[in-house]
N, C-alpha and C. Protein backbone atom coordinates (compact mmCIF):
# COMPACT_ATOMS: atom_id res chain seq x y z
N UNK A 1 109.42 229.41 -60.84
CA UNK A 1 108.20 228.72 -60.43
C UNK A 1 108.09 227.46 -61.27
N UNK A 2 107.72 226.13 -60.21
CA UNK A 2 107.63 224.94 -61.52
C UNK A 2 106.35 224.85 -61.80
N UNK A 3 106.64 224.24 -63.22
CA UNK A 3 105.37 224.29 -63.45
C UNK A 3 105.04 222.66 -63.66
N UNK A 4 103.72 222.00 -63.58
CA UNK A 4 103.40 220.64 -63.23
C UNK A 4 103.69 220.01 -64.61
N UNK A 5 103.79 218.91 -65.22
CA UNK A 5 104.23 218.27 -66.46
C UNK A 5 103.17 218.46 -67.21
N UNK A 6 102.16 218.18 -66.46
CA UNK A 6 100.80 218.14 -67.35
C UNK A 6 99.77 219.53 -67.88
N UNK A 7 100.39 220.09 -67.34
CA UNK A 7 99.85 221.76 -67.63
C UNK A 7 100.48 222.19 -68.70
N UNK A 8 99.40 222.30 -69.94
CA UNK A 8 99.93 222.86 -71.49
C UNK A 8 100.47 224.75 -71.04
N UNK A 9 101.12 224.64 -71.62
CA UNK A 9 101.51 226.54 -72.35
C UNK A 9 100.35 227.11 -72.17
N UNK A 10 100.77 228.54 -71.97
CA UNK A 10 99.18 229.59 -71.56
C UNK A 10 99.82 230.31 -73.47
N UNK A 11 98.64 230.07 -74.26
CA UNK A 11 99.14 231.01 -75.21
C UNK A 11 98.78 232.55 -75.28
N UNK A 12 99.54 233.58 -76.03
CA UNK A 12 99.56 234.86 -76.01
C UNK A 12 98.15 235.14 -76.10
N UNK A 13 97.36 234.53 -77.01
CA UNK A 13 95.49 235.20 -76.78
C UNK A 13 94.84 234.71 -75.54
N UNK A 14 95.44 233.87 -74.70
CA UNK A 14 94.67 233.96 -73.63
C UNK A 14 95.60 234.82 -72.60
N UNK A 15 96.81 235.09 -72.59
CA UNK A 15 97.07 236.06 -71.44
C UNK A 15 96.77 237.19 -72.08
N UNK A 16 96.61 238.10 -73.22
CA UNK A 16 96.56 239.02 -73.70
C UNK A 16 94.29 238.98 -73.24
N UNK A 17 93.63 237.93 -73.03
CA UNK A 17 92.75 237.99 -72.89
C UNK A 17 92.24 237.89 -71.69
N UNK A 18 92.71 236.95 -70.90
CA UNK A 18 92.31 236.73 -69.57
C UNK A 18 93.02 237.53 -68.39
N UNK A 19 94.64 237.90 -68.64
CA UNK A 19 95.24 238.70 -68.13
C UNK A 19 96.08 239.95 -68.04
N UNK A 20 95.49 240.54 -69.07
CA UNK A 20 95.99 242.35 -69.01
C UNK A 20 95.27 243.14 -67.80
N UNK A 21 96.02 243.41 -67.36
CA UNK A 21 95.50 244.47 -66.25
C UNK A 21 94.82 245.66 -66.80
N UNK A 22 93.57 245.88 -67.21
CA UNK A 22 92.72 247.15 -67.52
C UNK A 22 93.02 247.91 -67.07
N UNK A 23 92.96 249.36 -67.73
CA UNK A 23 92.81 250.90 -67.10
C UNK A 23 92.16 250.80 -65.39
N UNK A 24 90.95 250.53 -65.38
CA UNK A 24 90.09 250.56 -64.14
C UNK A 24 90.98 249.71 -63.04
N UNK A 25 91.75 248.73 -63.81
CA UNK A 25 92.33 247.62 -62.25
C UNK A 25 93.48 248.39 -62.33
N UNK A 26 94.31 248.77 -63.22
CA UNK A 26 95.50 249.92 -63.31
C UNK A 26 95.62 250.75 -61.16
N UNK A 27 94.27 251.30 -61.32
CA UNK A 27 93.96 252.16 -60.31
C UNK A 27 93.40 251.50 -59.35
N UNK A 28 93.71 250.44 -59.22
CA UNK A 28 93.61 249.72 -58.11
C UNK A 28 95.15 249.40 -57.40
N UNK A 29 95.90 249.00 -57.90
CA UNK A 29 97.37 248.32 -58.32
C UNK A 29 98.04 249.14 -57.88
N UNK A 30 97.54 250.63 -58.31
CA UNK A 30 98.66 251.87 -57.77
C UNK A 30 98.75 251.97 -56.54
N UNK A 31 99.82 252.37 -56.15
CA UNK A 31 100.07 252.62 -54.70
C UNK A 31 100.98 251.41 -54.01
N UNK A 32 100.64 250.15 -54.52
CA UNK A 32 100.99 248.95 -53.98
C UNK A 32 103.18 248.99 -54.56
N UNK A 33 103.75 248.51 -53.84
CA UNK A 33 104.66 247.98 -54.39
C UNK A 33 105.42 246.58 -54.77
N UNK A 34 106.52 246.06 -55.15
CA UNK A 34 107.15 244.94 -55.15
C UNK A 34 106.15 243.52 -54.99
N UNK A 35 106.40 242.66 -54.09
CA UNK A 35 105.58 241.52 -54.26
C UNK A 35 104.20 241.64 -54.12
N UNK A 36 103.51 242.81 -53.47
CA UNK A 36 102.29 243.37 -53.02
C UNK A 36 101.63 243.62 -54.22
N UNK A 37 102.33 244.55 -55.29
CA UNK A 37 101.49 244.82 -56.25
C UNK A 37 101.46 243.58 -57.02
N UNK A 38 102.52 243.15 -57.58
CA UNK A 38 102.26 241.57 -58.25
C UNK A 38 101.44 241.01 -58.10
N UNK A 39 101.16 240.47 -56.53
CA UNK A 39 100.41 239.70 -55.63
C UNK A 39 98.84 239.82 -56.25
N UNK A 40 98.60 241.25 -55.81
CA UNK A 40 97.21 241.42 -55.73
C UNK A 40 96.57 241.85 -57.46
N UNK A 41 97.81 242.43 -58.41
CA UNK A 41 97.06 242.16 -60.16
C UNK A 41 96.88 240.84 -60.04
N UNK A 42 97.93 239.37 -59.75
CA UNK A 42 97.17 238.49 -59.90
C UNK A 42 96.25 237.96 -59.17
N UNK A 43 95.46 238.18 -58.23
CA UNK A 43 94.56 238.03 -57.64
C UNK A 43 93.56 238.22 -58.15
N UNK A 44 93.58 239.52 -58.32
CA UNK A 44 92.47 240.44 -59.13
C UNK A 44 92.21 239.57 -60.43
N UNK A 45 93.59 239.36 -61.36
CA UNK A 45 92.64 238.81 -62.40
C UNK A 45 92.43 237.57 -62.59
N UNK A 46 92.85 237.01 -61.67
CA UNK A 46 92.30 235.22 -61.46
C UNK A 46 90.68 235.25 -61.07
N UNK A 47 90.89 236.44 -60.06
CA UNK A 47 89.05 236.01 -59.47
C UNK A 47 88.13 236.88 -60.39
N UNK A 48 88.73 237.60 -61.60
CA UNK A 48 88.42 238.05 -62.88
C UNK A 48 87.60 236.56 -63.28
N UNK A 49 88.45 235.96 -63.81
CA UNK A 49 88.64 234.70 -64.96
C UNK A 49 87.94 233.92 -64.19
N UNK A 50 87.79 233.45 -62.95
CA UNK A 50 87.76 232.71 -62.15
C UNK A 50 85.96 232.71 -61.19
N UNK A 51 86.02 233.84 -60.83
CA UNK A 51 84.85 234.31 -59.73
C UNK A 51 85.20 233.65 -58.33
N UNK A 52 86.34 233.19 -58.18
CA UNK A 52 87.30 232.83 -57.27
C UNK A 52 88.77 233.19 -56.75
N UNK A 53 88.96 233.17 -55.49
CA UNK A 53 90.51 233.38 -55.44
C UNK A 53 91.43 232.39 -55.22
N UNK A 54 92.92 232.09 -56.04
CA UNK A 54 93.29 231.12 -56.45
C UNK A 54 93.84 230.62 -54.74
N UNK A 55 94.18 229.07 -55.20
CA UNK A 55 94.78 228.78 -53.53
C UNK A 55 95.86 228.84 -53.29
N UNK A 56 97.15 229.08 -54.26
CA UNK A 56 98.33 229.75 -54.20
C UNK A 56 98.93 229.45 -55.02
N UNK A 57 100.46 230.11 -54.65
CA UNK A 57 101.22 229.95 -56.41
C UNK A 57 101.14 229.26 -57.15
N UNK A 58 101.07 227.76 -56.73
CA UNK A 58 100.52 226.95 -57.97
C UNK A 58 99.72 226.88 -58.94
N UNK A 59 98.22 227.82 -58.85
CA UNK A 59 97.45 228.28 -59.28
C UNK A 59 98.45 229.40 -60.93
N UNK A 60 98.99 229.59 -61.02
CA UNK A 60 99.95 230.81 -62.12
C UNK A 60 100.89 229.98 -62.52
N UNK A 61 100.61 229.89 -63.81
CA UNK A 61 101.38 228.92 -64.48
C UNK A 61 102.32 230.32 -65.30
N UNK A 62 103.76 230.33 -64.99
CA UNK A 62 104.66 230.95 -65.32
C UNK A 62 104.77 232.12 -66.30
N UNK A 63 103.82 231.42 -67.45
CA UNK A 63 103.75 232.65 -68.73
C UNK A 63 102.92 233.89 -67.82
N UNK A 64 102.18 233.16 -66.79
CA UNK A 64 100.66 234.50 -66.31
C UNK A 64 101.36 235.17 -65.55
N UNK A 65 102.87 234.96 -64.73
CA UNK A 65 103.37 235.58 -63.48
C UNK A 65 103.62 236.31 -64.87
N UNK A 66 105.17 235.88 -65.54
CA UNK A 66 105.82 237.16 -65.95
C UNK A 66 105.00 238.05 -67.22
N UNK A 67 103.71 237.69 -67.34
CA UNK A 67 103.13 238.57 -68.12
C UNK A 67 102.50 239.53 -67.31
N UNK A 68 101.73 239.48 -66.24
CA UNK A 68 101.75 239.88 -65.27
C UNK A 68 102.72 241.29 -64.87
N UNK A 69 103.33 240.51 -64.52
CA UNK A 69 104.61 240.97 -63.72
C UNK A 69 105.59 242.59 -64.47
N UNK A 70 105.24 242.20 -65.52
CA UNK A 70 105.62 242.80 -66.80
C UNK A 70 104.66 244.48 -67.20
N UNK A 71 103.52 244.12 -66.87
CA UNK A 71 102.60 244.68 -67.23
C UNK A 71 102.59 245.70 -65.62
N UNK A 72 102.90 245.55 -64.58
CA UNK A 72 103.18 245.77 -63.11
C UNK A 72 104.43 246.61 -62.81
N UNK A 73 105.29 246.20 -63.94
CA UNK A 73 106.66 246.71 -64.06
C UNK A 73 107.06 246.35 -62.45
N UNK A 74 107.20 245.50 -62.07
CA UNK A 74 107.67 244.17 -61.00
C UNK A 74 108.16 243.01 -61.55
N UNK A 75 109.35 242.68 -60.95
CA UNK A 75 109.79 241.13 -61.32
C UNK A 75 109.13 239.94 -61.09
N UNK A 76 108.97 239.62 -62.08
CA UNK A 76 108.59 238.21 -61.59
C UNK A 76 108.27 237.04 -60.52
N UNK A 77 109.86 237.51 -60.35
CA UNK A 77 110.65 236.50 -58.64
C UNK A 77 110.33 237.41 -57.49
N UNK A 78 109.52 238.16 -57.51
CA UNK A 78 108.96 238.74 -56.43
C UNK A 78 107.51 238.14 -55.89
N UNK A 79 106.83 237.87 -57.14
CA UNK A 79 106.04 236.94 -56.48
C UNK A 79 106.07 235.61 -55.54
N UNK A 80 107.13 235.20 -55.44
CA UNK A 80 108.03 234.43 -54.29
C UNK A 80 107.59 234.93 -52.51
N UNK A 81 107.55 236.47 -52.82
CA UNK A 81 107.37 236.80 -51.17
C UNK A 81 105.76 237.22 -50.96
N UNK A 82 105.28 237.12 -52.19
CA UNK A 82 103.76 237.23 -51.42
C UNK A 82 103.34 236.73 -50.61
N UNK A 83 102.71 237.18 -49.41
CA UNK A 83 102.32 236.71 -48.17
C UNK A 83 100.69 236.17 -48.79
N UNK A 84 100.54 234.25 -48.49
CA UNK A 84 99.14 233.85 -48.57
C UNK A 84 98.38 233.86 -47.65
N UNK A 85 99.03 234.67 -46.25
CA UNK A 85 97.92 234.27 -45.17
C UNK A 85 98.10 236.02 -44.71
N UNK A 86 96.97 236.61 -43.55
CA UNK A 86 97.24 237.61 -42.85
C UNK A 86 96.64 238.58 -43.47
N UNK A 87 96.59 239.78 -42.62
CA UNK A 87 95.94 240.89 -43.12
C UNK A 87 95.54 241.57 -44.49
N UNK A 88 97.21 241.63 -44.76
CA UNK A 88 97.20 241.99 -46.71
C UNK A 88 96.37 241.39 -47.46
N UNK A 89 96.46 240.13 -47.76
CA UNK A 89 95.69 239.47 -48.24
C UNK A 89 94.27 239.60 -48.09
N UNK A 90 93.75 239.80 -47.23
CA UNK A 90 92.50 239.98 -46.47
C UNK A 90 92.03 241.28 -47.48
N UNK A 91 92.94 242.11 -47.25
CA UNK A 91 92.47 243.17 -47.19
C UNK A 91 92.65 243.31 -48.68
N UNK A 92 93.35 243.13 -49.60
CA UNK A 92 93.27 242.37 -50.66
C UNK A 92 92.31 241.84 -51.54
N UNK A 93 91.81 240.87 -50.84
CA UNK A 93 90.21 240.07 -51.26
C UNK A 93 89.29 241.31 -51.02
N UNK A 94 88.84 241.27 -50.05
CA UNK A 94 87.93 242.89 -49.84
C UNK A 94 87.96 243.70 -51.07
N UNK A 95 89.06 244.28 -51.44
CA UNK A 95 89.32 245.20 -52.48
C UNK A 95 89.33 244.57 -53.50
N UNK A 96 88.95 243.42 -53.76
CA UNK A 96 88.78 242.78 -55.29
C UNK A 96 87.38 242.58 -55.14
N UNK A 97 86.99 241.78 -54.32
CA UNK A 97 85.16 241.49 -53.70
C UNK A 97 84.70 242.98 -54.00
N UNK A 98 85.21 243.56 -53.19
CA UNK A 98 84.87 245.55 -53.41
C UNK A 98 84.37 245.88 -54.93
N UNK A 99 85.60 245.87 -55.87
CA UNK A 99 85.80 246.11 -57.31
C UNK A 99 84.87 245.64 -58.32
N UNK A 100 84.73 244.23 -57.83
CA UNK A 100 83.90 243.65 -58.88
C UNK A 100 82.43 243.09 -58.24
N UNK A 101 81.90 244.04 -56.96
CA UNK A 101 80.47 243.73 -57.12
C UNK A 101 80.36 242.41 -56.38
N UNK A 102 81.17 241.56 -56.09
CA UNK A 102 81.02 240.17 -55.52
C UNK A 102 81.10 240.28 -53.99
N UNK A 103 80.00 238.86 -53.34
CA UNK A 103 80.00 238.93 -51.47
C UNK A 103 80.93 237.92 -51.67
N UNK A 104 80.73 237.84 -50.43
CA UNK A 104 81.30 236.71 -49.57
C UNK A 104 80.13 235.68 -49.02
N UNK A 105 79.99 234.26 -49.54
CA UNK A 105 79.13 234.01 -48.95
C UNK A 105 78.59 233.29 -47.89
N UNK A 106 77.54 233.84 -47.30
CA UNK A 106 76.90 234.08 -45.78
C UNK A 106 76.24 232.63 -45.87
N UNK A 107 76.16 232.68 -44.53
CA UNK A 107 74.49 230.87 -44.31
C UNK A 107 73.53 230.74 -45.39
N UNK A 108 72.22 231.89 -45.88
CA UNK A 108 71.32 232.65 -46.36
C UNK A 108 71.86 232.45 -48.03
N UNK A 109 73.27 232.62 -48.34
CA UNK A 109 73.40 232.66 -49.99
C UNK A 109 73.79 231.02 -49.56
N UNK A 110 74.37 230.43 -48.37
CA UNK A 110 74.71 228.83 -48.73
C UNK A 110 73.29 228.03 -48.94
N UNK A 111 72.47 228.33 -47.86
CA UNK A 111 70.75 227.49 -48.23
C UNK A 111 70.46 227.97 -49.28
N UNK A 112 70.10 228.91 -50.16
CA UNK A 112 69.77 229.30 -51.43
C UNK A 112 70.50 228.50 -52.26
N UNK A 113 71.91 228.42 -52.16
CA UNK A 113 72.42 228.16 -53.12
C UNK A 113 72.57 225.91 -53.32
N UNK A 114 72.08 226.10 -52.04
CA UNK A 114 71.60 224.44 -51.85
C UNK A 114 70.68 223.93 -52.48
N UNK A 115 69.62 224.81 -52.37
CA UNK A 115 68.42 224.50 -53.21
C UNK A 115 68.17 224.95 -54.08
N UNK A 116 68.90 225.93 -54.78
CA UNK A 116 69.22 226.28 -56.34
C UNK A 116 69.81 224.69 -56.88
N UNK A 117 70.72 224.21 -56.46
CA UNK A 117 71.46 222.99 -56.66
C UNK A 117 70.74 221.58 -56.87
N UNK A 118 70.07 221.73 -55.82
CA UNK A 118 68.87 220.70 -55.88
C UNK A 118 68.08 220.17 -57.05
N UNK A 119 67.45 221.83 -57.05
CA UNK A 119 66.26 221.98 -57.98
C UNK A 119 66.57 221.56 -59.01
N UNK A 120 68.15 222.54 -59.31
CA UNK A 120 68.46 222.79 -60.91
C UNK A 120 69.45 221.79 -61.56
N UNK A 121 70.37 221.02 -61.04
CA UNK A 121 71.17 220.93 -61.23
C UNK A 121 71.38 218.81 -60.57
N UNK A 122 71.27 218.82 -59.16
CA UNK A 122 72.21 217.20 -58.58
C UNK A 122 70.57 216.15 -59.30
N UNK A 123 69.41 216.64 -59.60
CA UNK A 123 68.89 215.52 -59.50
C UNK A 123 68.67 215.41 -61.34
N UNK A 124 68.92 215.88 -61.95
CA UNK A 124 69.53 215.39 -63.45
C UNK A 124 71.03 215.10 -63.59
N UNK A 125 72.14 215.60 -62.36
CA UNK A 125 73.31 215.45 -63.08
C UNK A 125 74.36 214.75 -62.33
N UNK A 126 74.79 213.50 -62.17
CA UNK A 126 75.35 212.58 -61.62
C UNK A 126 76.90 212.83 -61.73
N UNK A 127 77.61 213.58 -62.55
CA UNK A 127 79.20 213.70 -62.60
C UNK A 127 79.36 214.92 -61.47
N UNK A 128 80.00 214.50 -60.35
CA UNK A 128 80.22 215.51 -59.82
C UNK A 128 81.10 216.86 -60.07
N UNK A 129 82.04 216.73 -61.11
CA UNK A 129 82.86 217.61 -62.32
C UNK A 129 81.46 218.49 -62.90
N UNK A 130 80.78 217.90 -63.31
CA UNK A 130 79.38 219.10 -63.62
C UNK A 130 79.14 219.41 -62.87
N UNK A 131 78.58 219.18 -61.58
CA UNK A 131 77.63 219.38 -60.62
C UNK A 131 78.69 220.97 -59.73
N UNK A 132 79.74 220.46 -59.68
CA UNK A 132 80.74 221.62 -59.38
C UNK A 132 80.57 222.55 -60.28
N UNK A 133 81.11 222.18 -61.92
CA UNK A 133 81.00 223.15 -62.72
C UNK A 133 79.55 224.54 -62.42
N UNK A 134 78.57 223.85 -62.45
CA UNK A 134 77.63 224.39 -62.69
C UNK A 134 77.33 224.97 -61.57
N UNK A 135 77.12 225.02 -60.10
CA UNK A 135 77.19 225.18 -59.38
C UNK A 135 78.57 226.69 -58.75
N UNK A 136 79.61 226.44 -59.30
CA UNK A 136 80.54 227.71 -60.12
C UNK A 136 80.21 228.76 -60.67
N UNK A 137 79.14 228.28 -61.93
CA UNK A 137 79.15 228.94 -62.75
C UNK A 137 77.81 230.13 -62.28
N UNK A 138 76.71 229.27 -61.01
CA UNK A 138 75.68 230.02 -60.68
C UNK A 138 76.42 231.32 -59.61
N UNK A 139 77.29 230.95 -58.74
CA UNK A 139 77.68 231.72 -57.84
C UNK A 139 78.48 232.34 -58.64
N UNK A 140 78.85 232.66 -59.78
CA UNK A 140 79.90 234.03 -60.75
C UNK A 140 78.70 234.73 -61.36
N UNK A 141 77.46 234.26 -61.52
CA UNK A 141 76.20 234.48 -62.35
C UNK A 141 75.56 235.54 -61.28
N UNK A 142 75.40 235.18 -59.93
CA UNK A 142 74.71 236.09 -58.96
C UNK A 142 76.05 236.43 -57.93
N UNK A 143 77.29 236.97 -58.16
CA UNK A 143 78.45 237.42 -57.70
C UNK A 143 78.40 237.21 -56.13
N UNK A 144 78.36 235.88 -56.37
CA UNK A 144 78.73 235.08 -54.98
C UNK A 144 80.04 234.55 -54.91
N UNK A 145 80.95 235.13 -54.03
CA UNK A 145 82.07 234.14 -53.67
C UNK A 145 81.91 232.81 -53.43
N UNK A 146 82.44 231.88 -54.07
CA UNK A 146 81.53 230.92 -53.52
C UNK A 146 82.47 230.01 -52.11
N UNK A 147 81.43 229.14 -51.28
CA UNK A 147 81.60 228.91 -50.07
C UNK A 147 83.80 228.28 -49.95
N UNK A 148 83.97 228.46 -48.66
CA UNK A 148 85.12 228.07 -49.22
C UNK A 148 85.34 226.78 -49.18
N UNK A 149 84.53 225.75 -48.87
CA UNK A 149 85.04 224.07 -49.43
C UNK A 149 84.51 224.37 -50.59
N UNK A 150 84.44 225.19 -51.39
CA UNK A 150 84.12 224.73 -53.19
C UNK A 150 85.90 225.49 -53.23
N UNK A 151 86.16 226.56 -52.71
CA UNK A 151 87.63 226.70 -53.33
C UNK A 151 88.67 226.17 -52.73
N UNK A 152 88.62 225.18 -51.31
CA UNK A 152 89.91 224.70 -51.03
C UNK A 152 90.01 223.40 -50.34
N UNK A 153 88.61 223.18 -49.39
CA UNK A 153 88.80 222.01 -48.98
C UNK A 153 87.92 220.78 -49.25
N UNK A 154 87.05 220.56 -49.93
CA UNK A 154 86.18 219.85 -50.61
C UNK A 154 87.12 219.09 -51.93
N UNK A 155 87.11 218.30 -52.00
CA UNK A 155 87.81 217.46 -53.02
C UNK A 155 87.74 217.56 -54.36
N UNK A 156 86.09 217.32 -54.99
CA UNK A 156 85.51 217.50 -55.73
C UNK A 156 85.67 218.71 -55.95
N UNK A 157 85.42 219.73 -55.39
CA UNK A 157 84.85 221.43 -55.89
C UNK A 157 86.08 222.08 -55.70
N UNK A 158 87.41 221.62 -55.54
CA UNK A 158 88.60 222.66 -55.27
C UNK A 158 89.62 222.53 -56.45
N UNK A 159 89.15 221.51 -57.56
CA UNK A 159 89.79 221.84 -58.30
C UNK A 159 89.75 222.81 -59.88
N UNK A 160 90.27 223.47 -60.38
CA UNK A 160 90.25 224.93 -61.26
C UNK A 160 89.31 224.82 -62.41
């Protein structure tokens, strides 16, 4: 997997922190095999770290696959065949959304979360890098997935 020039080293206290697979996700993981199980520990602990799911391999900067991967007792280079589109996946998200208490969010959490934004947040704060940030940080706060132009097609809000 390459990794971009500008992306520093993941050091050992943050994969030992952000990405060990816990006892509780352990028993999630089971059952799965080869690129499937890989696939979905890192899923799981991106939208851990994250309160999001990443937009694809590029998202795993090399140390996180094979630490990962390691911890999965799966190769590495199997994460290569994870499927990003289709059922699995789907079903995937569900079972992480499931796990950790988080929706998906509906019209009802998007107007709320418009005028949470409003109120709290766009009319003191002009960098749109905050205005995302914070706006992130409310939908991981009340375990909202948040909408998907904040994780993929919105300019501003799709990046990590």
């Amino acid at each position: 997997m390459m990794r971009s020039m500008s992306r520093q080293p993941v050091s050992m206290d943050e994969l030992v922190e952000h990405w060990t697979v816990l006892d509780d996700e352990q028993d999630l993981v089971t059952g799965k095999r080869g690129a499937t199980k890989l696939g979905f520990a890192l899923l799981l602990k991106y939208y851990t770290r994250h309160g999001r799911f990443p937009r694809g391999r590029a998202d795993f900067p090399d140390e996180v696959v094979g630490f990962v991967a390691r911890q999965v007792k799966v190769p590495a280079a199997d994460f290569g065949f994870y499927e990003w589109s289709g059922r699995t996946i789907e079903y995937h998200r569900k079972q992480i959304r499931d796990h950790l208490g988080f929706r998906v969010c509906g019209v009802a959490d998007a107007d709320k979360l418009t005028d949470w934004l409003a109120a709290n947040v766009a009319h003191a704060e002009r960098s749109t890098d905050r205005v995302r940030e914070e706006l992130l940080k409310h939908c991981f706060a009340e375990r909202i997935e948040p909408p998907p132009p904040l994780t993929a097609s919105c300019g501003w809000c799709a990046r990590p």
